[in-house]
Protein backbone atom coordinates (compact mmCIF):
# COMPACT_ATOMS: atom_id res chain seq x y z
CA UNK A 1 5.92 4.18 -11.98
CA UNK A 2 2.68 3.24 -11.47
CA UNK A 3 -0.98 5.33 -11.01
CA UNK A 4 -3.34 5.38 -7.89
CA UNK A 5 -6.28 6.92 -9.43
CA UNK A 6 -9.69 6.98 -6.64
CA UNK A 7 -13.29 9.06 -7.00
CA UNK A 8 -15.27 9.84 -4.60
CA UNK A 9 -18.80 11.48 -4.86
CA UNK A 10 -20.21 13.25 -1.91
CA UNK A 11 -23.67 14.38 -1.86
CA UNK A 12 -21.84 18.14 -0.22
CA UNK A 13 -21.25 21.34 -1.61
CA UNK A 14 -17.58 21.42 -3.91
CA UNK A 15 -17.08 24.32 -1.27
CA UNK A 16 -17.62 21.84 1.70
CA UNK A 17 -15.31 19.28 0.51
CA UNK A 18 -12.60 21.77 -0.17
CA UNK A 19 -12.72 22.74 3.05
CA UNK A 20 -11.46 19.73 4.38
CA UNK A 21 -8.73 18.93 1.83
CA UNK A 22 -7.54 21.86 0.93
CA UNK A 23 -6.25 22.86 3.99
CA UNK A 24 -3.03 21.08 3.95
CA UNK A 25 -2.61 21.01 7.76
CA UNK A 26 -6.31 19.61 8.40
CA UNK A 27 -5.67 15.88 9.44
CA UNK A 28 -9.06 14.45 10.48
CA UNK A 29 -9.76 12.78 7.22
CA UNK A 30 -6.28 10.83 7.05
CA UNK A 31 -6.35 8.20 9.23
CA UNK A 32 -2.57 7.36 9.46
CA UNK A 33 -1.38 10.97 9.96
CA UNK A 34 -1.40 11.72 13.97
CA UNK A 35 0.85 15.27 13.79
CA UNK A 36 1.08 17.74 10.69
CA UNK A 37 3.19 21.21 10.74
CA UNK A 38 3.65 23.30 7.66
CA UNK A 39 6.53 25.42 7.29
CA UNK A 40 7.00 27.71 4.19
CA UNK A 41 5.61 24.68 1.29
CA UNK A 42 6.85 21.92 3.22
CA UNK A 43 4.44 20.07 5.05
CA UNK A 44 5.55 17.87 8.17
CA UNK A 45 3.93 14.49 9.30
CA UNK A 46 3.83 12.11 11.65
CA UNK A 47 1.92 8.79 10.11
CA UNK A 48 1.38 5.53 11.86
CA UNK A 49 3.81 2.95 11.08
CA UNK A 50 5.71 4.92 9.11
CA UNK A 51 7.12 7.74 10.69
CA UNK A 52 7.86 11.57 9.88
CA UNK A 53 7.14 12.14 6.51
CA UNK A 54 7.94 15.72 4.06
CA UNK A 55 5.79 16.74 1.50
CA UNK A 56 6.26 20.17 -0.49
CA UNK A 57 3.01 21.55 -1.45
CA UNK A 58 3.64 21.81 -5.19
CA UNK A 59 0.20 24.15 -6.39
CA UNK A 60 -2.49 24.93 -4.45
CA UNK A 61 -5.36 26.30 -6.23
CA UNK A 62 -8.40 27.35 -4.14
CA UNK A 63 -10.61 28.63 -7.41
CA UNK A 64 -10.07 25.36 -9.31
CA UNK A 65 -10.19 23.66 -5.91
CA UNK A 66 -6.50 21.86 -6.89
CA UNK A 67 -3.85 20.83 -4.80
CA UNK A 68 -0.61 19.27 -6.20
CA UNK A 69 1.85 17.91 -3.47
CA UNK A 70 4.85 15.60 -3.51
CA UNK A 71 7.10 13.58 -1.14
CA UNK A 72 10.56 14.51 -0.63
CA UNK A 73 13.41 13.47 1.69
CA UNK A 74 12.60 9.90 1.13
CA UNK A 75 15.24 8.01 -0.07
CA UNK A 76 13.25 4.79 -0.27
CA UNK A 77 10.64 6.53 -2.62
CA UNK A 78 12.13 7.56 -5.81
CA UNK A 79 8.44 9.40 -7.23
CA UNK A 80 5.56 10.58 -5.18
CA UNK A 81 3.60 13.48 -6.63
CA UNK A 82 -0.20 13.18 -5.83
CA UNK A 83 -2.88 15.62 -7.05
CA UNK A 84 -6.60 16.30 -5.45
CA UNK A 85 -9.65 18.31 -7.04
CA UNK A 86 -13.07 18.79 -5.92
CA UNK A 87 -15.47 19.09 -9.07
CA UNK A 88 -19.01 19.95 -9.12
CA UNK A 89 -21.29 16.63 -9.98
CA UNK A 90 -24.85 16.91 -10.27
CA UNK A 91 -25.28 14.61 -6.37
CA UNK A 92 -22.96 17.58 -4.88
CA UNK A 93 -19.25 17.07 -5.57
CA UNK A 94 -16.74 14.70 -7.16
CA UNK A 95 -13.08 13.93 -5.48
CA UNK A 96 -10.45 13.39 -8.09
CA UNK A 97 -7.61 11.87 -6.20
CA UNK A 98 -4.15 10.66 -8.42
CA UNK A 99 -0.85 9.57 -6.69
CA UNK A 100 1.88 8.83 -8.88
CA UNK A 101 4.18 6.24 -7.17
CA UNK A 102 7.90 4.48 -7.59
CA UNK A 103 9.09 1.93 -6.77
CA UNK A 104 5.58 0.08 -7.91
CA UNK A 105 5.88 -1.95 -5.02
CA UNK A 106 4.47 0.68 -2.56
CA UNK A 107 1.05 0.44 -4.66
CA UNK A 108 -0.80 -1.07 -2.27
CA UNK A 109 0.45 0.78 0.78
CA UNK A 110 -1.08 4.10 -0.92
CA UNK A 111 -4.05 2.82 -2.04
CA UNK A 112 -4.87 1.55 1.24
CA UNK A 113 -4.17 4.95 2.81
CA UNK A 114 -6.12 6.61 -0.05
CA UNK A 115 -9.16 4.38 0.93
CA UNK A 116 -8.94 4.59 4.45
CA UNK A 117 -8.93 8.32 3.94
CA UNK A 118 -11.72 8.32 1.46
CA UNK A 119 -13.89 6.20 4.00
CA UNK A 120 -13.11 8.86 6.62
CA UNK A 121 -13.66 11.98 4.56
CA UNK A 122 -16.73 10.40 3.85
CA UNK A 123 -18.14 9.90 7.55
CA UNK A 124 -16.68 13.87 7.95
CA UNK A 125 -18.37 15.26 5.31
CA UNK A 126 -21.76 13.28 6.55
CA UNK A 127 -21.33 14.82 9.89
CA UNK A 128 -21.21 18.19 8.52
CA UNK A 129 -24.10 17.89 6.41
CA UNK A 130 -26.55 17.17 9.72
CA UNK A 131 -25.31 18.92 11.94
């Protein structure tokens, strides 16, 4: 099993930030997702390239700003469990953003969606701030 661990610090309110991530159905900060549903704790996704996707929201934690989720109905993926929290930082907020993932081979599939969403929540979170 291996660790994708990403930071992110956004010159935005912790409040701000959790805004956009933890609302698990919000999908304009993940590039590859084009459909999300959530039904009970399971969320449902549509991502590019891959397909329809489960997760079960695992903890969601709107004081500590913490959400725990983790993929399931996957045969192909034997451990997914990611974790998110927004933390204050003295230039406005910190993402902490941890995916746990087996087989090791899908590595650099998740860190490439982890960027690509990082990149995005960034131009979001810019947006908000000027407008």
């Amino acid at each position: 099993m291996i660790a994708v661990e990403r930071q992110l610090i956004l010159a935005a309110a912790p409040s701000v930030v959790w805004a956009i991530v933890g609302d698990v159905t919000r999908i304009d900060w993940v590039p590859v997702i084009t459909q999300c549903s959530l039904l009970g704790d399971v969320r449902t996704m549509t991502m590019t390239g891959v397909g329809e996707v489960q997760e079960r929201i695992l903890s969601r934690d709107p004081v500590a700003m913490r959400l725990e989720y983790g993929l399931i109905n996957n045969p192909r993926v034997t451990v997914h469990r990611a974790s998110l929290q927004v933390l204050p930082h003295p230039a406005g907020c910190e993402l902490a953003w941890t995916t746990q993932i087996e087989p090791d081979a899908l590595e650099p599939l998740i860190a490439a969606g982890m960027d690509a969403s990082l990149t995005a929540l960034r131009a979001l979170v810019a947006g908000t701030q000027t407008s």
